[in-house]
C-alpha atoms as a PDB file:
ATOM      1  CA  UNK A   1       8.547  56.642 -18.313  1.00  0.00           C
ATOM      2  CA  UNK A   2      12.079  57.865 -19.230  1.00  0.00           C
ATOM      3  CA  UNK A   3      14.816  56.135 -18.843  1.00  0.00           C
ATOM      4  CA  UNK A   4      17.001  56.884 -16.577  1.00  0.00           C
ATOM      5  CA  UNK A   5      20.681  57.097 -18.220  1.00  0.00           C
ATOM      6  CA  UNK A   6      23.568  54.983 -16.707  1.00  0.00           C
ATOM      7  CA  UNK A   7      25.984  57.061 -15.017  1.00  0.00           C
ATOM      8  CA  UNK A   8      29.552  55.882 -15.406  1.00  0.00           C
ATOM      9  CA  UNK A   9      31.925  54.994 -12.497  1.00  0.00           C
ATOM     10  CA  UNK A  10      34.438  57.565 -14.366  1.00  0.00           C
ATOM     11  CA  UNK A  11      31.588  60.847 -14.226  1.00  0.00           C
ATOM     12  CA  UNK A  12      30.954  60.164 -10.558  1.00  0.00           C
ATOM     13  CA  UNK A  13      34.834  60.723  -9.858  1.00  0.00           C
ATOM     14  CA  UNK A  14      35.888  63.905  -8.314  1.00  0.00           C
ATOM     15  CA  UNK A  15      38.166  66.219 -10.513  1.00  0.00           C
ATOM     16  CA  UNK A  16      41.267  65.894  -9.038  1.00  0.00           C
ATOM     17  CA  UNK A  17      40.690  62.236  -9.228  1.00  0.00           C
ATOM     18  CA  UNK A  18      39.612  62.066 -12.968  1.00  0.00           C
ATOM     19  CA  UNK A  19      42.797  63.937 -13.815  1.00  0.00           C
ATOM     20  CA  UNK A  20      44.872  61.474 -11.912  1.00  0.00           C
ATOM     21  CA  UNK A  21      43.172  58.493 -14.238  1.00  0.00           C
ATOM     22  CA  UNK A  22      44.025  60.861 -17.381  1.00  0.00           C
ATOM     23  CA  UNK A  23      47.290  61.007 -17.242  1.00  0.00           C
ATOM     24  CA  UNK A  24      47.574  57.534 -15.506  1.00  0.00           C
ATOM     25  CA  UNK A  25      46.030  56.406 -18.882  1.00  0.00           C
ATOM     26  CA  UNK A  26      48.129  58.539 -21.165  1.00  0.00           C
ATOM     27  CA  UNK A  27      51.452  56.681 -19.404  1.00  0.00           C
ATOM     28  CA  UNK A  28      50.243  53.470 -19.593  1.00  0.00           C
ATOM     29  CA  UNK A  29      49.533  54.256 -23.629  1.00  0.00           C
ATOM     30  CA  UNK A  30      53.072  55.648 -24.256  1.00  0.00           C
ATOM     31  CA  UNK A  31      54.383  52.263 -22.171  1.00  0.00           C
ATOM     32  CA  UNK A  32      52.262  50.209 -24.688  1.00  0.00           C
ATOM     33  CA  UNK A  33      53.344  51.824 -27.756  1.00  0.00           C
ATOM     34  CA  UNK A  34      56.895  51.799 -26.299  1.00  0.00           C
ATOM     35  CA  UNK A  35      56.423  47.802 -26.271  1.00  0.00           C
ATOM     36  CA  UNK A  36      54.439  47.375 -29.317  1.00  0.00           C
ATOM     37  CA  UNK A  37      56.010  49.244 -32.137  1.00  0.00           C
ATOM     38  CA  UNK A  38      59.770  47.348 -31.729  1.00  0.00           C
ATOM     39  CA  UNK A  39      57.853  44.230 -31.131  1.00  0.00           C
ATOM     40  CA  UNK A  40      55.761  44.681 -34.518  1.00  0.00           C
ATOM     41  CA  UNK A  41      59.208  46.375 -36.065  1.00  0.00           C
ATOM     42  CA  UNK A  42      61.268  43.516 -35.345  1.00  0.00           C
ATOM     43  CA  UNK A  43      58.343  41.156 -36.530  1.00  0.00           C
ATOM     44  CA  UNK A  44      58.420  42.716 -39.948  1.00  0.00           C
ATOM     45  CA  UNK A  45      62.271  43.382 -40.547  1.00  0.00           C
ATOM     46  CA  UNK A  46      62.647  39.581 -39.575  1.00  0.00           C
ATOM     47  CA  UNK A  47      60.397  39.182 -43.130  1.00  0.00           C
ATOM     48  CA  UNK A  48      62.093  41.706 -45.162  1.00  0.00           C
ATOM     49  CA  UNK A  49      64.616  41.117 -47.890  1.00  0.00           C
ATOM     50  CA  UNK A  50      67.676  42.491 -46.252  1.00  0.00           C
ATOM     51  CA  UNK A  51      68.877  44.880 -49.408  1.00  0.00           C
ATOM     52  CA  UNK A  52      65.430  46.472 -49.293  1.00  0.00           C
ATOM     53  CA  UNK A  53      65.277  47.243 -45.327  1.00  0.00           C
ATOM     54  CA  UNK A  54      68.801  48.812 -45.287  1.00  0.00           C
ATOM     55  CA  UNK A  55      67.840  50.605 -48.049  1.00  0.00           C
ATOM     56  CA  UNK A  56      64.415  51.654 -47.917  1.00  0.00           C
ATOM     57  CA  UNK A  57      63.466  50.346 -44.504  1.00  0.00           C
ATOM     58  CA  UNK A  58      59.841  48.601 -44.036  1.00  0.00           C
ATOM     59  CA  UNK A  59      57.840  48.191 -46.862  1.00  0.00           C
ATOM     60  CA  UNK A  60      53.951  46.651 -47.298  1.00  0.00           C
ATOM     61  CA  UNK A  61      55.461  45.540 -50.627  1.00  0.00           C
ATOM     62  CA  UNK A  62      55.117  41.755 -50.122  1.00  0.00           C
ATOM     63  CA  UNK A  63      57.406  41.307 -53.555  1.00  0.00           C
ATOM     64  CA  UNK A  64      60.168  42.271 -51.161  1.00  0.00           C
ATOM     65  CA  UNK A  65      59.337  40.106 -48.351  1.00  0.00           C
ATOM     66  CA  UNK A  66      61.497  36.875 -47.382  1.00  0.00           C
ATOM     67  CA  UNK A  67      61.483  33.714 -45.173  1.00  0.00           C
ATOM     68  CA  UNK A  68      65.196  33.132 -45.789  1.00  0.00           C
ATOM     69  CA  UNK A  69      66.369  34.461 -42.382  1.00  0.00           C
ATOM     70  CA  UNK A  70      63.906  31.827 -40.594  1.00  0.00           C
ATOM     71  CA  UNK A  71      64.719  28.654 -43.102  1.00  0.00           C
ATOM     72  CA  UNK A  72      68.951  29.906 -42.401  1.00  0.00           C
ATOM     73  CA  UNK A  73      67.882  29.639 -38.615  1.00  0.00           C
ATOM     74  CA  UNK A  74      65.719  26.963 -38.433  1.00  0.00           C
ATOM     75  CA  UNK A  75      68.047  24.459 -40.702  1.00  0.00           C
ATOM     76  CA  UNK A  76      71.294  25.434 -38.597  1.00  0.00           C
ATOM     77  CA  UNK A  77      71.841  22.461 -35.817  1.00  0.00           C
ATOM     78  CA  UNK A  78      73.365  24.466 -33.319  1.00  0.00           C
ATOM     79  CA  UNK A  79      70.361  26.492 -33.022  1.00  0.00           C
ATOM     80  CA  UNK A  80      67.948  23.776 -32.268  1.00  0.00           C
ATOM     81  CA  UNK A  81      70.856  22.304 -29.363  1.00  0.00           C
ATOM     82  CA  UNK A  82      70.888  25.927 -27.705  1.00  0.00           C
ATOM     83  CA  UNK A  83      66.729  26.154 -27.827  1.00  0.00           C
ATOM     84  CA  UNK A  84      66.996  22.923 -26.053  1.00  0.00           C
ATOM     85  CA  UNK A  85      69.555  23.160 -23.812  1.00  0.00           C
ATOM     86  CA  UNK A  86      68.297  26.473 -22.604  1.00  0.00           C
ATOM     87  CA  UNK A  87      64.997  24.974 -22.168  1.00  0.00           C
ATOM     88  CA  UNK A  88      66.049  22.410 -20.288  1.00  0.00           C
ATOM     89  CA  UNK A  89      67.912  24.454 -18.079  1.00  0.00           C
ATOM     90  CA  UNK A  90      65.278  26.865 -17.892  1.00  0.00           C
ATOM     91  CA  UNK A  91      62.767  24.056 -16.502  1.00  0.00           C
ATOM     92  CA  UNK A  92      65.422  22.841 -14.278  1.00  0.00           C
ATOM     93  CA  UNK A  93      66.393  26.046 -13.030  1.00  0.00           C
ATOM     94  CA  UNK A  94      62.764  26.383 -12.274  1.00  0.00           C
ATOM     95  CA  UNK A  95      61.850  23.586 -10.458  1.00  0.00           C
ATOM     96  CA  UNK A  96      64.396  23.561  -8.081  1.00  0.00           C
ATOM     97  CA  UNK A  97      64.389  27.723  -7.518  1.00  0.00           C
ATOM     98  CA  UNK A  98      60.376  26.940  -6.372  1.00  0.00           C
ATOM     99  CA  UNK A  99      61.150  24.096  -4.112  1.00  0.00           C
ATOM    100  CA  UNK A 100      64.145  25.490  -2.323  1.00  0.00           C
ATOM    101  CA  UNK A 101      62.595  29.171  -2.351  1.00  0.00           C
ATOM    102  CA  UNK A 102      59.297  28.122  -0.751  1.00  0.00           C
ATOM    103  CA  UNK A 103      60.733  25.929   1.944  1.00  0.00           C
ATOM    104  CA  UNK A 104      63.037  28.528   3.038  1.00  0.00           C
ATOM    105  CA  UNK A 105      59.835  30.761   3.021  1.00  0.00           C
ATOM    106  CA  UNK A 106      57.818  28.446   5.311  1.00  0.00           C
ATOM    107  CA  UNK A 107      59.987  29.096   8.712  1.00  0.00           C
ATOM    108  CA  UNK A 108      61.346  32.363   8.388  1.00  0.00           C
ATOM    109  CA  UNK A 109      57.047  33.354   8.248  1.00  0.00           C
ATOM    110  CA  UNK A 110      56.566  31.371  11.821  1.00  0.00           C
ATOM    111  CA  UNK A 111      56.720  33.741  14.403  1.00  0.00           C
ATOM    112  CA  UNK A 112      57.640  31.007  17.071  1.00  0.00           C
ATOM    113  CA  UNK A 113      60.949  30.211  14.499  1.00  0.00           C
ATOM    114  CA  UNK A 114      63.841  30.561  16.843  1.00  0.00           C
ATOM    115  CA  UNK A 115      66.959  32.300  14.985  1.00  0.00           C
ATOM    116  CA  UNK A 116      64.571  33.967  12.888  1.00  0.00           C
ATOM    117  CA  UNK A 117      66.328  37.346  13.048  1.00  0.00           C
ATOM    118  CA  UNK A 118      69.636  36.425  12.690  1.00  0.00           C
ATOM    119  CA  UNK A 119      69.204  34.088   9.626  1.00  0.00           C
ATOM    120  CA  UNK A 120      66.334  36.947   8.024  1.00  0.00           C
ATOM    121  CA  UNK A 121      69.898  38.990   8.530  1.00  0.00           C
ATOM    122  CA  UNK A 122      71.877  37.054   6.815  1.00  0.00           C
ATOM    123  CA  UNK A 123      69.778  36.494   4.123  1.00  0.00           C
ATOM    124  CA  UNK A 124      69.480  40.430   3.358  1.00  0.00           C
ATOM    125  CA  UNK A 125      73.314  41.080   3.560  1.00  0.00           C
ATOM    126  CA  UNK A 126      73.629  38.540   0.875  1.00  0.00           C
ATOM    127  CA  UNK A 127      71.291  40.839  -1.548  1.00  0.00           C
ATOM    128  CA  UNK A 128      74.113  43.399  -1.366  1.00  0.00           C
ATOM    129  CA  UNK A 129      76.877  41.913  -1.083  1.00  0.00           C
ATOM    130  CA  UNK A 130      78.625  38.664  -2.915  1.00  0.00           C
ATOM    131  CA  UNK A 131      81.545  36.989  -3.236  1.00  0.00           C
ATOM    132  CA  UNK A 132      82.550  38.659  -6.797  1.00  0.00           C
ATOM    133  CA  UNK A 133      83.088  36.975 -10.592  1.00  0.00           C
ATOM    134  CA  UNK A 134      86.218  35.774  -9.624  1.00  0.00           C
ATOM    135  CA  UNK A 135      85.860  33.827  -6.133  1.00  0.00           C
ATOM    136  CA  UNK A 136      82.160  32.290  -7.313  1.00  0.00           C
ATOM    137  CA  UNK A 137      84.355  30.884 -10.297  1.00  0.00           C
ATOM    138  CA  UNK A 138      87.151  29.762  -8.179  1.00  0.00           C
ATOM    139  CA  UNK A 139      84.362  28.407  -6.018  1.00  0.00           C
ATOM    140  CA  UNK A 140      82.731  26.353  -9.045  1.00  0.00           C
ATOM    141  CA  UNK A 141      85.986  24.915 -10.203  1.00  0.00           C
ATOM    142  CA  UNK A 142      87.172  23.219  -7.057  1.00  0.00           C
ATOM    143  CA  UNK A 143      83.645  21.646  -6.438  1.00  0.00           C
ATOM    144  CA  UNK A 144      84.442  20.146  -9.874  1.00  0.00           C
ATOM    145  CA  UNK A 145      80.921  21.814 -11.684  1.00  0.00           C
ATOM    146  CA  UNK A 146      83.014  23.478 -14.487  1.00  0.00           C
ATOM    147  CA  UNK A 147      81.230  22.625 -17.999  1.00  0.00           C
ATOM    148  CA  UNK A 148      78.503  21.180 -16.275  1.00  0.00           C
ATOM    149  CA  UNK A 149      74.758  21.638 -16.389  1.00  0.00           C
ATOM    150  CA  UNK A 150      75.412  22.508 -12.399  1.00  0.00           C
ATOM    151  CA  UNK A 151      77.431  25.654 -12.984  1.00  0.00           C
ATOM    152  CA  UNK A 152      74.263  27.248 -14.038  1.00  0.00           C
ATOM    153  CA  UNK A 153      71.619  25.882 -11.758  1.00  0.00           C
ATOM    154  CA  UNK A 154      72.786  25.882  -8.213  1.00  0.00           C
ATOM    155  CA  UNK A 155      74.978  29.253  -7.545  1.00  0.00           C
ATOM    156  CA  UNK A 156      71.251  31.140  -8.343  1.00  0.00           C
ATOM    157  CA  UNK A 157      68.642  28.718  -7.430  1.00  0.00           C
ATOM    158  CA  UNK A 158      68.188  30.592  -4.066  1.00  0.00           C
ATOM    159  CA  UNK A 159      66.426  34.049  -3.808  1.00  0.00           C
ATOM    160  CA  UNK A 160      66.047  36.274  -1.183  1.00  0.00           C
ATOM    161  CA  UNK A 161      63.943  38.270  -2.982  1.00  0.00           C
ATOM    162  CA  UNK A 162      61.381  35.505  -4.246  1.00  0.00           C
ATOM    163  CA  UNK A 163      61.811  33.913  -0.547  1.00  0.00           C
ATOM    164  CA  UNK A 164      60.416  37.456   1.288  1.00  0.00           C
ATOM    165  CA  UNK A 165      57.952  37.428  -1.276  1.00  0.00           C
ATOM    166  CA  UNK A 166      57.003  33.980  -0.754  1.00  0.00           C
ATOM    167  CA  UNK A 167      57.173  34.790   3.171  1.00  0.00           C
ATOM    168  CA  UNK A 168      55.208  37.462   3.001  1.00  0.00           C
ATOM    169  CA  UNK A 169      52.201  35.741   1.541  1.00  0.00           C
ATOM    170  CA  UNK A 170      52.764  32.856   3.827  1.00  0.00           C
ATOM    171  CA  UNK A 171      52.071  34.904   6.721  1.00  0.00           C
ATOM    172  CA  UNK A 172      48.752  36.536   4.749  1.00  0.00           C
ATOM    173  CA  UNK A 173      47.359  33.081   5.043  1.00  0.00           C
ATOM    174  CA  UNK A 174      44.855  32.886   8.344  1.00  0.00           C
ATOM    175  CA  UNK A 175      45.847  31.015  10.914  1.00  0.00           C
ATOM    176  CA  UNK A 176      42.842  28.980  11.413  1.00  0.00           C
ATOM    177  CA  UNK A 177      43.798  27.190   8.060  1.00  0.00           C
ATOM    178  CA  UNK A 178      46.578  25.801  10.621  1.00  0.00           C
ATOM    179  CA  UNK A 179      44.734  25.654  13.581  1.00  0.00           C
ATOM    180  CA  UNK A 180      41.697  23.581  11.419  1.00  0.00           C
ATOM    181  CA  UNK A 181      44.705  21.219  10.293  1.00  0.00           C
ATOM    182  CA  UNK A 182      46.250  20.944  13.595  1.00  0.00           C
ATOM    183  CA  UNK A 183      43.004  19.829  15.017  1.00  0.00           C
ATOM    184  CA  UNK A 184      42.689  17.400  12.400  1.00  0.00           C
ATOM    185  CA  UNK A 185      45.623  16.112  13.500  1.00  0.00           C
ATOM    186  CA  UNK A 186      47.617  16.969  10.623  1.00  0.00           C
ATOM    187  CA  UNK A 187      51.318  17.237  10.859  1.00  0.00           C
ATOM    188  CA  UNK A 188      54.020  20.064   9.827  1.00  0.00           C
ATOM    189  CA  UNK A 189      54.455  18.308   6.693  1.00  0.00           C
ATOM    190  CA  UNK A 190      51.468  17.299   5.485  1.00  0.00           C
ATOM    191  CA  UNK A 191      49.628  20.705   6.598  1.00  0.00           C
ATOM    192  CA  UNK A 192      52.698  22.485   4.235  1.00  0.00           C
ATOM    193  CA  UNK A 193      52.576  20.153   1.422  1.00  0.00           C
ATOM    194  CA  UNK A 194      48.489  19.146   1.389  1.00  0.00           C
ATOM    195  CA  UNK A 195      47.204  22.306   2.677  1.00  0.00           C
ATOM    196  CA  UNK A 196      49.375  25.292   2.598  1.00  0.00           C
ATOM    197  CA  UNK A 197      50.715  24.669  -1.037  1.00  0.00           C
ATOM    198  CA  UNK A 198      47.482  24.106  -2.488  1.00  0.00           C
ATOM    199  CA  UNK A 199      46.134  27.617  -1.684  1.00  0.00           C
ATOM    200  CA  UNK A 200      49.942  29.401  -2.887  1.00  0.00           C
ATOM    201  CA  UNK A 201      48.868  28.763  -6.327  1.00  0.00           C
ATOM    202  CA  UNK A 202      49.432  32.532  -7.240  1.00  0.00           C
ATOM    203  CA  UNK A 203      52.607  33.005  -5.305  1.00  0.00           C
ATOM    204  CA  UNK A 204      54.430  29.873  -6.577  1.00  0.00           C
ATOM    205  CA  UNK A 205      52.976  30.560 -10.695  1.00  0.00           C
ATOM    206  CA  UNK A 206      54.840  34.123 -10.002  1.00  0.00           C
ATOM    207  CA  UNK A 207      58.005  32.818  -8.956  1.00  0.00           C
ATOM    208  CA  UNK A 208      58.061  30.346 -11.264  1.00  0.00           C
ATOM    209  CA  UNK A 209      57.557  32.819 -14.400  1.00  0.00           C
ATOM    210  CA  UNK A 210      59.939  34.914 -12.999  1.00  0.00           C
ATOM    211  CA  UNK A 211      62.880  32.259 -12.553  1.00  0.00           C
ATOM    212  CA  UNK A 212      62.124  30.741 -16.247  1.00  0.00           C
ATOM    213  CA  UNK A 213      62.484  34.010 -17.763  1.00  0.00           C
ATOM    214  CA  UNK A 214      65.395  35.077 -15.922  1.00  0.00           C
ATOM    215  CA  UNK A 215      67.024  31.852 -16.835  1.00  0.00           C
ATOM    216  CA  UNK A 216      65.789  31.888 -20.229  1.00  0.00           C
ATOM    217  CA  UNK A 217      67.327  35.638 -21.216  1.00  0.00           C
ATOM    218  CA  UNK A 218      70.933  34.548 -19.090  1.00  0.00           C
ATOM    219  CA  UNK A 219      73.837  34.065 -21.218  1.00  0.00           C
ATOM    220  CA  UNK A 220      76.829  35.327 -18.649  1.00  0.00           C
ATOM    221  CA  UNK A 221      76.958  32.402 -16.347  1.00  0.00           C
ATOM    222  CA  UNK A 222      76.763  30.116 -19.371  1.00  0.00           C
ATOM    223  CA  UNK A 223      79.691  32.092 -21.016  1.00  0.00           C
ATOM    224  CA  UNK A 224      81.780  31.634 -18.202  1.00  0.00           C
ATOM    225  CA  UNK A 225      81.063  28.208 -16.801  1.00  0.00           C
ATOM    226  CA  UNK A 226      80.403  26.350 -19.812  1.00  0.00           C
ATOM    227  CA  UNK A 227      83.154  25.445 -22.736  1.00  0.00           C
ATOM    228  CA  UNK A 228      81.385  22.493 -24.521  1.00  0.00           C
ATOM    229  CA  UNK A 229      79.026  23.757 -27.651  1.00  0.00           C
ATOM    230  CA  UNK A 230      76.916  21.158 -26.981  1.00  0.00           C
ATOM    231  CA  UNK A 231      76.425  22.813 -23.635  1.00  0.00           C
ATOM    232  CA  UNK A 232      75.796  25.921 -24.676  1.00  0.00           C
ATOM    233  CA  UNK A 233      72.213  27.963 -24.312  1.00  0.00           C
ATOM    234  CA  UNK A 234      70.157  29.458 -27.061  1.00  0.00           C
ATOM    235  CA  UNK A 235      71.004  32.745 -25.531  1.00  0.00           C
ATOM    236  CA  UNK A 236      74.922  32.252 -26.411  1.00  0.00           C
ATOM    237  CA  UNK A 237      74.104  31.423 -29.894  1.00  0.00           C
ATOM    238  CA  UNK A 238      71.854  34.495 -30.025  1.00  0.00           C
ATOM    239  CA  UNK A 239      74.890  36.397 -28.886  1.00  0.00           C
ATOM    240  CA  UNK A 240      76.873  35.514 -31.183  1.00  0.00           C
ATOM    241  CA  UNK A 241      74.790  36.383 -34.078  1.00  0.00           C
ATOM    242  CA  UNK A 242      73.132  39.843 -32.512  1.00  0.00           C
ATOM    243  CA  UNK A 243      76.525  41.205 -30.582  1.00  0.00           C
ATOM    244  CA  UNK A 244      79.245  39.787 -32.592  1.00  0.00           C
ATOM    245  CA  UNK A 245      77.127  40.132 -35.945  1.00  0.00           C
ATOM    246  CA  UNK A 246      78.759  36.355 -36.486  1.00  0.00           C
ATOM    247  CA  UNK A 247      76.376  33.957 -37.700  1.00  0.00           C
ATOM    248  CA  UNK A 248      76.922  30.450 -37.110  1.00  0.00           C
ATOM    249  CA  UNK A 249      78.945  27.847 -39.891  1.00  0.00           C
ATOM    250  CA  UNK A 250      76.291  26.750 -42.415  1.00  0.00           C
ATOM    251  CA  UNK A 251      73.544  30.392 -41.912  1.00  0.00           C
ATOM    252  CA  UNK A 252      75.770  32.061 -44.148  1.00  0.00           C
ATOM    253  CA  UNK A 253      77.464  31.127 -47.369  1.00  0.00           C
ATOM    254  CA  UNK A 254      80.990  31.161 -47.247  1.00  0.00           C
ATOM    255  CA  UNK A 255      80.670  31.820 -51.165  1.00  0.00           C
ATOM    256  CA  UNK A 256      78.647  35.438 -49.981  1.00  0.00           C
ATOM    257  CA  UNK A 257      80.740  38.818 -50.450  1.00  0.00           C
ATOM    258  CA  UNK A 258      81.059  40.567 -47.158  1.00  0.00           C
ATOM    259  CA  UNK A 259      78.372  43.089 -47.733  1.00  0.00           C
ATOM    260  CA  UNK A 260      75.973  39.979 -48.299  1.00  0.00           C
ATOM    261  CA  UNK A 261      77.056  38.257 -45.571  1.00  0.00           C
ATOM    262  CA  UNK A 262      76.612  41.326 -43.177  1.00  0.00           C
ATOM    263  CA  UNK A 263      73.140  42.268 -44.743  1.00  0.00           C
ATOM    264  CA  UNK A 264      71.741  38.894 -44.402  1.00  0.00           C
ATOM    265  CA  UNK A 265      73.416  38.354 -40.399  1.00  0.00           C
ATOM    266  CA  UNK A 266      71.293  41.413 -40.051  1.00  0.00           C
ATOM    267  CA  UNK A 267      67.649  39.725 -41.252  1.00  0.00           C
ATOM    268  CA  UNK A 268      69.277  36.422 -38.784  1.00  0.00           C
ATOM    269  CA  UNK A 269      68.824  38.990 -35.724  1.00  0.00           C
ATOM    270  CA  UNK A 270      65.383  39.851 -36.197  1.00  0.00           C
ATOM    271  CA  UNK A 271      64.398  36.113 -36.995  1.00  0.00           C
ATOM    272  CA  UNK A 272      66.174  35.264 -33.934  1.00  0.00           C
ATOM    273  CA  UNK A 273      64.867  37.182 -31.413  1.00  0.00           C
ATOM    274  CA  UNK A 274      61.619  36.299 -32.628  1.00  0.00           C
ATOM    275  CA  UNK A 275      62.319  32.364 -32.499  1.00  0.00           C
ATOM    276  CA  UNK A 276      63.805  32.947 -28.974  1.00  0.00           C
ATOM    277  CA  UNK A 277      60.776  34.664 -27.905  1.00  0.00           C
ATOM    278  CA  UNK A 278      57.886  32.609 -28.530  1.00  0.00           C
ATOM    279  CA  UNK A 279      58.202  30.511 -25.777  1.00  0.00           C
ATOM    280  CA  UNK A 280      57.882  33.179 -23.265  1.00  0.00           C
ATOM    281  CA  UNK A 281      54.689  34.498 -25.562  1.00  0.00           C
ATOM    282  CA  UNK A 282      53.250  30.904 -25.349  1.00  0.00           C
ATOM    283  CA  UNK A 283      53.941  30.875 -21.402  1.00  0.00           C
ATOM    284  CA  UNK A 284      52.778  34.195 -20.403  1.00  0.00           C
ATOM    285  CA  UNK A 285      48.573  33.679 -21.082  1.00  0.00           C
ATOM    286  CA  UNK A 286      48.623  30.453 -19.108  1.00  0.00           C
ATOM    287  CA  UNK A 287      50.596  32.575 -16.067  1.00  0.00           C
ATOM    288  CA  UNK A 288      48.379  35.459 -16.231  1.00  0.00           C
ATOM    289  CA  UNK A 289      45.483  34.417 -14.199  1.00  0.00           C
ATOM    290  CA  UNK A 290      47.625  33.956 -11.001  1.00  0.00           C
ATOM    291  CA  UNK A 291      49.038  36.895 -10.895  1.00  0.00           C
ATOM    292  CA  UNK A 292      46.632  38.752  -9.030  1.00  0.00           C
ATOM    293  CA  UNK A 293      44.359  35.888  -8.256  1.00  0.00           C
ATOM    294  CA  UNK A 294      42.510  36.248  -5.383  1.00  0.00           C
ATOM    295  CA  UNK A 295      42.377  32.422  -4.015  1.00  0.00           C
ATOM    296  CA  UNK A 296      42.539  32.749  -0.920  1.00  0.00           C
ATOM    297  CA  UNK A 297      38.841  34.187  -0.731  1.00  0.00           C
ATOM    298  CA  UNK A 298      36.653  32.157   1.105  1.00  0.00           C
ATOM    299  CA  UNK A 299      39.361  29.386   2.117  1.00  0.00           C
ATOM    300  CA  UNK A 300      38.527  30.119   5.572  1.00  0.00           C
ATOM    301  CA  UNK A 301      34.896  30.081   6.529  1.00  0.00           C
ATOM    302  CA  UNK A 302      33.512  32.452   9.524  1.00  0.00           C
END
């Protein structure tokens, strides 16, 4: 007997639908090699001798290939502060974003919350609207948070946006899960901490990704709040070096001609953005999974 041949999922599509996919899959293939050839650009340049990528650009050539930029980075001080201050900041910022973001979530997603309009109002205007640059700083100053690590992790640990996304998936959830828990006998608290939480996996990995990346790539609050160097973010050392084009003391020879110094502060960009991005690389596999997790399957029997 013959075989019979397997019939893809993609052949059984109607036309109209088949051309949809095609040029579904044609964007998504120009938005990967949007990503991937800076990424593997910048990767290279950041090993380049600088004379031979301003003059020739990349070059396979591994004669002309260079770790200086990376030993310049890696041996400056200042760098190592700002990787640590921003990631304890970043972890910081993180922790207390989740915790006040999902207990705002909790009662705005009860439907027997009274005020429940008028705060979900409030909350919305504020996504517009704000106080401005120079009020939030006048704000900061005379609660005394100038050049402190609080200047950048309170004014943006709440938000709305992560709190109706949070809400929303709250009130996905089945109410039996409650109902069980009340009938258990389980209180408010320990049905939001022991049992809600548990199964928000997903929801609170998402948030939490988002807030440590947003944190991690700020600079402007920093800049403005924050005077001490020993304060200061990676990000403001990173600005310094790939907006100014001014290395920090020590990465560059003060001995170096000018057209030295500006070749070689132009290998310190590449090597920097790479340093400042590996964290985020190491993060995002372990993040993944939640994303689109679907945990809540089968939490809720019959």
């Amino acid at each position: 007997m013959e075989k019979k041949k397997k019939v893809s999922d993609f052949s059984k599509q109607p036309i109209e639908d088949k051309t949809l996919l095609i040029i579904g899959y044609i964007i998504l293939g120009l938005f990967i090699v949007a990503i991937i050839v800076p990424m593997v650009y910048i990767i290279l340049a950041s090993f380049i001798d600088p004379v031979t990528l301003q003059n020739k650009g990349l070059t396979f050539d591994f004669s002309k290939w260079t770790t200086t930029a990376y030993t310049r980075v890696l041996e400056n001080q200042q760098i190592w502060v700002g990787f640590g201050n921003a990631l304890l900041y970043s972890v910081l910022f993180t922790l207390i974003s989740v915790v006040v973001t999902l207990l705002a979530a909790y009662p705005m997603s009860r439907a027997d919350f009274k005020g429940k309009g008028f705060f979900n109002t409030i909350f919305v205007i504020t996504m517009f609207f704000g106080g401005g640059l120079i009020p939030t700083y006048l704000l900061i100053s005379k609660l005394g948070m100038l050049d402190t690590i609080w200047a950048i992790l309170i004014p943006g640990a709440f938000s709305v946006w992560n709190m109706i996304i949070a809400r929303t998936y709250y009130m996905g959830i089945p109410r039996d899960l409650q109902e069980a828990a009340e009938v258990d006998g389980a209180t408010e608290m320990v049905y939001f901490f022991k049992i809600l939480l548990p199964v928000c996996t997903p929801i609170i990995a998402t948030i939490s990704m988002w807030q440590f990346v947003g944190m991690w790539n700020s600079y402007f609050d920093a800049m403005i709040y924050l005077n001490s160097a020993s304060k200061q973010p990676l990000q403001l050392v990173l600005r310094s070096i790939l907006i100014q084009s001014q290395p920090e003391p020590g990465m560059v020879s003060d001995m170096q001609s000018t057209a030295e110094r500006a070749q070689l502060a132009e290998l310190l960009k590449y090597a920097t953005i790479i340093i400042s991005s590996v964290p985020l690389l190491i993060m995002y596999p372990f993040f993944q999974k939640y994303f689109d997790s679907g945990i809540m399957a089968g939490a809720v029997k019959g």
